[in-house]
PDB file of N, CA and C in Angstrom:
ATOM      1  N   UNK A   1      43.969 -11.974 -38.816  1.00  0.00           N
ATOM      2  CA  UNK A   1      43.499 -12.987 -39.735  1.00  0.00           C
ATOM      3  C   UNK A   1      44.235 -12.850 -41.063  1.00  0.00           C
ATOM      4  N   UNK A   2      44.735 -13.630 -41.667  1.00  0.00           N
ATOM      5  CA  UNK A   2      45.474 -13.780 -42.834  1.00  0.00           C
ATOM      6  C   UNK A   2      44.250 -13.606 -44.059  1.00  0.00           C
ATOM      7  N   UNK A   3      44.765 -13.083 -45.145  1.00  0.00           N
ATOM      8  CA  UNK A   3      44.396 -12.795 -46.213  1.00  0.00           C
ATOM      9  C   UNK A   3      44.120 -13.702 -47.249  1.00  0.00           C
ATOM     10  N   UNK A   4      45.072 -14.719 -47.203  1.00  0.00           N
ATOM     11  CA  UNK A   4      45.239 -15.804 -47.831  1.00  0.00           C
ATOM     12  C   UNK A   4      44.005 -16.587 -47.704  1.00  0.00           C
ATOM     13  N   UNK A   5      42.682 -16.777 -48.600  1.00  0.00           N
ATOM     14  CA  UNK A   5      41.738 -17.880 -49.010  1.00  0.00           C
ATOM     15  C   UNK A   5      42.286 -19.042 -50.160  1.00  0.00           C
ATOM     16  N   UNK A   6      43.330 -19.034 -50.290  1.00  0.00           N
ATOM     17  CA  UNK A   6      43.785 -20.440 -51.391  1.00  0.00           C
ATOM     18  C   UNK A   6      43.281 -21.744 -50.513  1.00  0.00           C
ATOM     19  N   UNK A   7      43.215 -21.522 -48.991  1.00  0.00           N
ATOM     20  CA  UNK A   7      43.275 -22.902 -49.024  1.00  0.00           C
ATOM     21  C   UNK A   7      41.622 -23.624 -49.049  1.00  0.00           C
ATOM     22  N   UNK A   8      40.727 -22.435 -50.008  1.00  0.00           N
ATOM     23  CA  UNK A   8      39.332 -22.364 -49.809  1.00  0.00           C
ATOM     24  C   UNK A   8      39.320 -23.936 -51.296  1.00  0.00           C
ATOM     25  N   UNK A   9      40.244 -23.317 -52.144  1.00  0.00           N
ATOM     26  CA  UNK A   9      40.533 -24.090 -53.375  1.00  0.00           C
ATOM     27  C   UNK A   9      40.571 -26.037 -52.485  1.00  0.00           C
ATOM     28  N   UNK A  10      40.946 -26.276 -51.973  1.00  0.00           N
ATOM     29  CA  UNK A  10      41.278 -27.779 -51.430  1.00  0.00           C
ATOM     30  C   UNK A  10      40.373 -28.280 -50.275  1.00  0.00           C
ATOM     31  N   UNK A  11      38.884 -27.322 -49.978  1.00  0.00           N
ATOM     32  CA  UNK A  11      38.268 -27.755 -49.198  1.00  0.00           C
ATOM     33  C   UNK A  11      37.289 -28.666 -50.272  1.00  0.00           C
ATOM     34  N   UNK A  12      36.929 -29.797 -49.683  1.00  0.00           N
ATOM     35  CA  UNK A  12      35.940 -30.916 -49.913  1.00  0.00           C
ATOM     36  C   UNK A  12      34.733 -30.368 -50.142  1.00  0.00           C
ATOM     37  N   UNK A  13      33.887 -29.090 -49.349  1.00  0.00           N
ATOM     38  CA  UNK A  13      32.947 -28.846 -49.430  1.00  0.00           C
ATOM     39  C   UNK A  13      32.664 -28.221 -50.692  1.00  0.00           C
ATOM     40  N   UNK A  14      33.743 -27.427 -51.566  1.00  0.00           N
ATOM     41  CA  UNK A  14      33.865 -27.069 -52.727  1.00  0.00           C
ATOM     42  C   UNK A  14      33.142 -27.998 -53.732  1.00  0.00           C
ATOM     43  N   UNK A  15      33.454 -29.319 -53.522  1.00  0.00           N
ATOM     44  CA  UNK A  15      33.050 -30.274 -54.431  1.00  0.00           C
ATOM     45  C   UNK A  15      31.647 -30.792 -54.163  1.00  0.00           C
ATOM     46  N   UNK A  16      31.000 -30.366 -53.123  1.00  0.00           N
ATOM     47  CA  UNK A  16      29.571 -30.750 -53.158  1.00  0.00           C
ATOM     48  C   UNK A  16      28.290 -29.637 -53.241  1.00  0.00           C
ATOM     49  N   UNK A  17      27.639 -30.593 -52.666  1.00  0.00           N
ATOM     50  CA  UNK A  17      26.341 -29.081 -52.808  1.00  0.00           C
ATOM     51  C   UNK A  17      26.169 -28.290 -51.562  1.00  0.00           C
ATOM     52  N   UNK A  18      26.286 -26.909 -52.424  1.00  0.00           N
ATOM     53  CA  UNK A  18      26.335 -25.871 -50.589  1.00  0.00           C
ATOM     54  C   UNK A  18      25.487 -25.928 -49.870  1.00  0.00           C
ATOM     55  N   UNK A  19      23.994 -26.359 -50.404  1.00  0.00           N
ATOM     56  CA  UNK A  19      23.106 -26.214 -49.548  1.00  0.00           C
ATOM     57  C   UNK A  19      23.291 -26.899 -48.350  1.00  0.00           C
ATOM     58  N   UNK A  20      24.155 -28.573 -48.219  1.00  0.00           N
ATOM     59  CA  UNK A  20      23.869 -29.273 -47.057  1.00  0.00           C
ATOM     60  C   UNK A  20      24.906 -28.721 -46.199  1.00  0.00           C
ATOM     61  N   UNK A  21      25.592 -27.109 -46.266  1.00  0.00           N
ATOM     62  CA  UNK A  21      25.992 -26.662 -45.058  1.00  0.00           C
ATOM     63  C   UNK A  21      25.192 -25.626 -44.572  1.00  0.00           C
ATOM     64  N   UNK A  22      24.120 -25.923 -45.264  1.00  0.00           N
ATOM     65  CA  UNK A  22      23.280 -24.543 -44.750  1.00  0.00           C
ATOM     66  C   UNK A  22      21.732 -25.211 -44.342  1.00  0.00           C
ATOM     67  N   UNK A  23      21.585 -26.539 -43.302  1.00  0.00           N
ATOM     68  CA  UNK A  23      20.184 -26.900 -42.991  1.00  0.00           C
ATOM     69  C   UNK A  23      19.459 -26.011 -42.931  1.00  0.00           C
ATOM     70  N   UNK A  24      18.104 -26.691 -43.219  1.00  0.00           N
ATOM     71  CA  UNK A  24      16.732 -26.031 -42.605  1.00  0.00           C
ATOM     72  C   UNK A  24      16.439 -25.920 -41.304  1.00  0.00           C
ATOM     73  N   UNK A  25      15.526 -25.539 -40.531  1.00  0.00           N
ATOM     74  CA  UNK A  25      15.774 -25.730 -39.248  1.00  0.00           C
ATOM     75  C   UNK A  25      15.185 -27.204 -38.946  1.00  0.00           C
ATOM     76  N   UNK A  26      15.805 -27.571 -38.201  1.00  0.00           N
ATOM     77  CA  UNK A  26      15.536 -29.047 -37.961  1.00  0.00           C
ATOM     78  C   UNK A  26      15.753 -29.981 -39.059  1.00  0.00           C
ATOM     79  N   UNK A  27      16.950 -30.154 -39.936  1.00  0.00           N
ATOM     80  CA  UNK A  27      17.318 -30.533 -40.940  1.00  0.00           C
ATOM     81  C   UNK A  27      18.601 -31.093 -40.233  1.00  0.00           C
ATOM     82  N   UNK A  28      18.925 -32.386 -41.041  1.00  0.00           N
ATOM     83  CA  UNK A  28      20.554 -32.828 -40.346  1.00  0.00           C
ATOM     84  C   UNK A  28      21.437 -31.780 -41.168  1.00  0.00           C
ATOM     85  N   UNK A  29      22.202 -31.524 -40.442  1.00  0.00           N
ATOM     86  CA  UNK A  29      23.844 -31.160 -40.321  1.00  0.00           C
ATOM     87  C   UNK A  29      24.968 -32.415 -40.731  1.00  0.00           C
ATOM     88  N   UNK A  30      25.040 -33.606 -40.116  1.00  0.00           N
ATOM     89  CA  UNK A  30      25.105 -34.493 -40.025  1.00  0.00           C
ATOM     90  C   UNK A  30      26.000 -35.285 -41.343  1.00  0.00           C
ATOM     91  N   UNK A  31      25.465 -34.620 -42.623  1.00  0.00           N
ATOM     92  CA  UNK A  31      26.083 -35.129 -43.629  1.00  0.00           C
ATOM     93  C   UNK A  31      27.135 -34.326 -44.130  1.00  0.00           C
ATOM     94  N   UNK A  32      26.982 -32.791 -43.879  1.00  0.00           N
ATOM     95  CA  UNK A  32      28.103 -31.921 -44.105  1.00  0.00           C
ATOM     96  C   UNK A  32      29.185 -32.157 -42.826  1.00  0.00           C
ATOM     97  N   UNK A  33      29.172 -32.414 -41.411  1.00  0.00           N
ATOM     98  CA  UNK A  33      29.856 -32.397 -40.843  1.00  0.00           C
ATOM     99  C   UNK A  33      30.728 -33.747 -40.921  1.00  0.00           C
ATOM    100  N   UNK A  34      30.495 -34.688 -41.544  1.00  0.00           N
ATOM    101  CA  UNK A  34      31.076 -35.905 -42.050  1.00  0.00           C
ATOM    102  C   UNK A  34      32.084 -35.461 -42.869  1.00  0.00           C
ATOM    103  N   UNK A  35      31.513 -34.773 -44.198  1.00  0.00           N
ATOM    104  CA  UNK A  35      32.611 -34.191 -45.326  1.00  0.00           C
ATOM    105  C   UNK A  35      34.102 -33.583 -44.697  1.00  0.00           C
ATOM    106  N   UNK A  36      32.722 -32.505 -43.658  1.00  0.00           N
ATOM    107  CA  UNK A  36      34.012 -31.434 -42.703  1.00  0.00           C
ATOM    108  C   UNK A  36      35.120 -32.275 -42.060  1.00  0.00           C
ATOM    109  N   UNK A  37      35.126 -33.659 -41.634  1.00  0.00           N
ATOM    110  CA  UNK A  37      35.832 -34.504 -40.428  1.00  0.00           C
ATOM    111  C   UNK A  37      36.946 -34.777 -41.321  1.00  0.00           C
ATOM    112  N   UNK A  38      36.652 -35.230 -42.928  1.00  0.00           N
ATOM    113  CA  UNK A  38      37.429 -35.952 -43.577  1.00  0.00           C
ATOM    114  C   UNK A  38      38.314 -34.543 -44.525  1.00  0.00           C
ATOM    115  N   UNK A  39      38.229 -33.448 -44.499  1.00  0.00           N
ATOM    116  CA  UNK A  39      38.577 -32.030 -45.190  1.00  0.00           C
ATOM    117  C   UNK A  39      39.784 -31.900 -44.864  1.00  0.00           C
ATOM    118  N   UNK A  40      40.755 -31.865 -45.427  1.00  0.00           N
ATOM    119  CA  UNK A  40      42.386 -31.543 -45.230  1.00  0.00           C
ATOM    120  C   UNK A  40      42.391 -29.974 -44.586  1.00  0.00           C
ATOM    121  N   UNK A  41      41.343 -29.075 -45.275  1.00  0.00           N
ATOM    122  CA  UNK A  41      41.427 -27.733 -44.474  1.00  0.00           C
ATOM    123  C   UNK A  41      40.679 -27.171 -43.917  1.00  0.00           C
ATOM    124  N   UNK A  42      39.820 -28.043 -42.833  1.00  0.00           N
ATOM    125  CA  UNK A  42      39.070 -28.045 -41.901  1.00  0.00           C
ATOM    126  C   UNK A  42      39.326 -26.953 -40.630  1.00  0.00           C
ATOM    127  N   UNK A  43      40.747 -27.056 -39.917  1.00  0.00           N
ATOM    128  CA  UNK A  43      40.818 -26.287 -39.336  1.00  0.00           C
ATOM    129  C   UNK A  43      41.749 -24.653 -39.589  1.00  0.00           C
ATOM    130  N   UNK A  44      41.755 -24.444 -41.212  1.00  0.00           N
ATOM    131  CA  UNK A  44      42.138 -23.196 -41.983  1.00  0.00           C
ATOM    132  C   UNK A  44      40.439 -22.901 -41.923  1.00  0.00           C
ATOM    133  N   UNK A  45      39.747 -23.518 -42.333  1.00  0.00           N
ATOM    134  CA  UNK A  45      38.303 -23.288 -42.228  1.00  0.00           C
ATOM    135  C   UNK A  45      37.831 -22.722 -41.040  1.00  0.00           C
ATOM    136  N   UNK A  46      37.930 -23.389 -40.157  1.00  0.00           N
ATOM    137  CA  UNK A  46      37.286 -22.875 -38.027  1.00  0.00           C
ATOM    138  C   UNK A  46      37.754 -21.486 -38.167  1.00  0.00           C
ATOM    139  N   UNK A  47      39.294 -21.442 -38.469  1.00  0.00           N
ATOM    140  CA  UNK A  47      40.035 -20.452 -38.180  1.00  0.00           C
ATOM    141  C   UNK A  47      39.326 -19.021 -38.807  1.00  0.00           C
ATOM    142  N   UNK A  48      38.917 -19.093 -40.166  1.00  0.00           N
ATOM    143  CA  UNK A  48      38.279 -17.823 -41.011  1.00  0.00           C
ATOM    144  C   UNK A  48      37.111 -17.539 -40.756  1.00  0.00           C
ATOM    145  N   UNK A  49      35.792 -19.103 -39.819  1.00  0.00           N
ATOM    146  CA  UNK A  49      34.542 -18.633 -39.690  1.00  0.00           C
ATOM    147  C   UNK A  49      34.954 -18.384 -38.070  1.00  0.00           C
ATOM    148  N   UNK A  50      35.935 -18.346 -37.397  1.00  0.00           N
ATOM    149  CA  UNK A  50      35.574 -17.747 -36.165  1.00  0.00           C
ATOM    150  C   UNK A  50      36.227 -16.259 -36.294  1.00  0.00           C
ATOM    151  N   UNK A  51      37.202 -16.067 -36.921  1.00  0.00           N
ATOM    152  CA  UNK A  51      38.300 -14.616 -37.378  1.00  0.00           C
ATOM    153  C   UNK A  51      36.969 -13.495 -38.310  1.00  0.00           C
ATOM    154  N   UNK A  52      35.816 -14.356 -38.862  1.00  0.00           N
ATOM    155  CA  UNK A  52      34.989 -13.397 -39.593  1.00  0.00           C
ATOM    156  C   UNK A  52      33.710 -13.565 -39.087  1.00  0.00           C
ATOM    157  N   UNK A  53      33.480 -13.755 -38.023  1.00  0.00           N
ATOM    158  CA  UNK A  53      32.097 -14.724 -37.017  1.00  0.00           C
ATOM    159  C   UNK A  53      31.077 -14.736 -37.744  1.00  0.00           C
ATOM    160  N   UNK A  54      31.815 -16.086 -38.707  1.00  0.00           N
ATOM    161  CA  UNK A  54      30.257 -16.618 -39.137  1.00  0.00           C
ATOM    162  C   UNK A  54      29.461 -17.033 -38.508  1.00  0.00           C
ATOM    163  N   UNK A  55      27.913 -16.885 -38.572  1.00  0.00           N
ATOM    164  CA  UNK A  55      27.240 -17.208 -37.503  1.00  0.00           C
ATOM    165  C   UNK A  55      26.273 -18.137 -38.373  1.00  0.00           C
ATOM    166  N   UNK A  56      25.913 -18.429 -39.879  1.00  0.00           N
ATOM    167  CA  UNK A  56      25.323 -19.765 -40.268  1.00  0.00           C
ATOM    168  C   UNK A  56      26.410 -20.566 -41.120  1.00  0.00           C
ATOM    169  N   UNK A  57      25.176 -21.557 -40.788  1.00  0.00           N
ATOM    170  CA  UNK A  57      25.837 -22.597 -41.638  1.00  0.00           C
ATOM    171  C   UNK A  57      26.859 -23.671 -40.970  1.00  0.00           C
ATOM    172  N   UNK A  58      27.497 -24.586 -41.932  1.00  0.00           N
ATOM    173  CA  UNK A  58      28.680 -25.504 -40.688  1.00  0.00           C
ATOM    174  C   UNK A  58      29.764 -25.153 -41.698  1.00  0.00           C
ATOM    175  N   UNK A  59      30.942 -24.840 -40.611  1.00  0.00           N
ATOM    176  CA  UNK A  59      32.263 -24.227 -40.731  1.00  0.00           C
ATOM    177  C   UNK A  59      33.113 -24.898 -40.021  1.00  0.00           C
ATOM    178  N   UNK A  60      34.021 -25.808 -40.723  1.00  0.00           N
ATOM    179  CA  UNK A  60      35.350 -26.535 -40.063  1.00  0.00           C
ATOM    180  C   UNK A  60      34.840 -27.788 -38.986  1.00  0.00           C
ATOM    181  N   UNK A  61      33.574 -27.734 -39.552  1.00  0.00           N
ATOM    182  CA  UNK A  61      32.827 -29.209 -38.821  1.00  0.00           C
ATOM    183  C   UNK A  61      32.210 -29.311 -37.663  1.00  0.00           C
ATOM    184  N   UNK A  62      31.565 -27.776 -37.501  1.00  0.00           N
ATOM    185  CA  UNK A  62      31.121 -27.642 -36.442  1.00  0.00           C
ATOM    186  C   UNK A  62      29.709 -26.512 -37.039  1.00  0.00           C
ATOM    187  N   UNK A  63      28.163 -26.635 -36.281  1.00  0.00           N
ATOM    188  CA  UNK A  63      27.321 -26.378 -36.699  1.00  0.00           C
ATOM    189  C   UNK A  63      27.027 -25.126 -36.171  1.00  0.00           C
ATOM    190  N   UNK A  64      26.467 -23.824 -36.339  1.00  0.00           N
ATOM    191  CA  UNK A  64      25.912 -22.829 -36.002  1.00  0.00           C
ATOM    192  C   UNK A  64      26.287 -22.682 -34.374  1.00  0.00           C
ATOM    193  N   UNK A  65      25.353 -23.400 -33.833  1.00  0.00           N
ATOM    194  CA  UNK A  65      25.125 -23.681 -32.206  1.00  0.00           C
ATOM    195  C   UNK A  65      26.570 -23.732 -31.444  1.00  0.00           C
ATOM    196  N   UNK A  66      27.210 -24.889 -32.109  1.00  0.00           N
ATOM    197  CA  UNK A  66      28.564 -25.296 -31.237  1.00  0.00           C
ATOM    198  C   UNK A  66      29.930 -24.454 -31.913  1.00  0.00           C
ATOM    199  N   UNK A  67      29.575 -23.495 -33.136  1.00  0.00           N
ATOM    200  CA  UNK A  67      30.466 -22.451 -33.212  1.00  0.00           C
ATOM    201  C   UNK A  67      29.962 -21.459 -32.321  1.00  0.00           C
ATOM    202  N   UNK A  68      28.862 -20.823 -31.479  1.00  0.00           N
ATOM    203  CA  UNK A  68      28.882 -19.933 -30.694  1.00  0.00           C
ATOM    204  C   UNK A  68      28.942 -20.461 -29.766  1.00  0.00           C
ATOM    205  N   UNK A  69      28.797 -21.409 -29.103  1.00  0.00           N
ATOM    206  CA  UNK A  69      29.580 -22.369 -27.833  1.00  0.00           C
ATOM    207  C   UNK A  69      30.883 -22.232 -27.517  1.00  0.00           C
ATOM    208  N   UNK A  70      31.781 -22.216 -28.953  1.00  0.00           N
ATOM    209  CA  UNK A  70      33.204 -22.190 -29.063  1.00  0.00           C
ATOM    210  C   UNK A  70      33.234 -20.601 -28.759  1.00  0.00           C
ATOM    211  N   UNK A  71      33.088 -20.459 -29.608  1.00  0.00           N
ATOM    212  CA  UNK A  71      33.130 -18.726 -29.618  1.00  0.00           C
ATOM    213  C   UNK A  71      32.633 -18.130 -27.666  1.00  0.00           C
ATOM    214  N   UNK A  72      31.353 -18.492 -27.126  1.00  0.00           N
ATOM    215  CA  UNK A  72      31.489 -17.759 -25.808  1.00  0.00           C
ATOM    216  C   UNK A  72      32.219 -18.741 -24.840  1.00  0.00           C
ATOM    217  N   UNK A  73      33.335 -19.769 -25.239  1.00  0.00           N
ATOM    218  CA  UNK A  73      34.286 -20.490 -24.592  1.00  0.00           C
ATOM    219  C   UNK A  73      35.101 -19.244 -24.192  1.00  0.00           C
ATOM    220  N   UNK A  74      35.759 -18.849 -25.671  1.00  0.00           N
ATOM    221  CA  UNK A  74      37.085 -18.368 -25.426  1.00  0.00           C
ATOM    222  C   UNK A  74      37.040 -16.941 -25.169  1.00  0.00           C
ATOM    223  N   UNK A  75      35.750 -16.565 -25.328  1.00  0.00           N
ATOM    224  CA  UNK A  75      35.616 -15.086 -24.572  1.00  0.00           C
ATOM    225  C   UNK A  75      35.899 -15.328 -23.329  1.00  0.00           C
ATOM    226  N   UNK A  76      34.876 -16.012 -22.628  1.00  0.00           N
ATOM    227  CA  UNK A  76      35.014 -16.536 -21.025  1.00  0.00           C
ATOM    228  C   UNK A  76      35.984 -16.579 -20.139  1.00  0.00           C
ATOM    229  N   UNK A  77      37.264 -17.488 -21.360  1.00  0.00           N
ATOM    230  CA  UNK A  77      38.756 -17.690 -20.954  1.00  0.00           C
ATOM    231  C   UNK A  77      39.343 -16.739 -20.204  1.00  0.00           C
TER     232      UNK A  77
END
């Protein structure tokens, strides 16, 4: 995993409020994963919450659930 977080500086989510990547339970996701779709460094993002397994919150536009989906994908592989 690279060292380099600059490209944390040019994520979209920077510019809003952190909480809506961090729902309640049973809270939409929904509005952060919109931000995430339109984020120039969306997938520098996937790349650092799967390289540091984040396990809350939405990371590179994908929610808690379907990052450990991804995640026991590519174990599987």
């Amino acid at each position: 995993m690279s060292t380099d977080l600059s490209w944390r500086d040019s994520a979209l989510c920077a510019q809003t409020d952190p909480e809506a990547y961090y729902p309640e339970v049973g809270g939409s996701a929904v509005p952060a994963k919109r931000t995430c779709m339109a984020c120039p460094v969306r997938p520098a993002c996937l790349d650092y919450a799967l390289a540091t397994g984040q396990r809350w919150g939405v990371w590179g536009g994908l929610t808690q659930k379907e990052l450990r989906r991804l995640i026991n994908q590519r174990t599987a592989a």
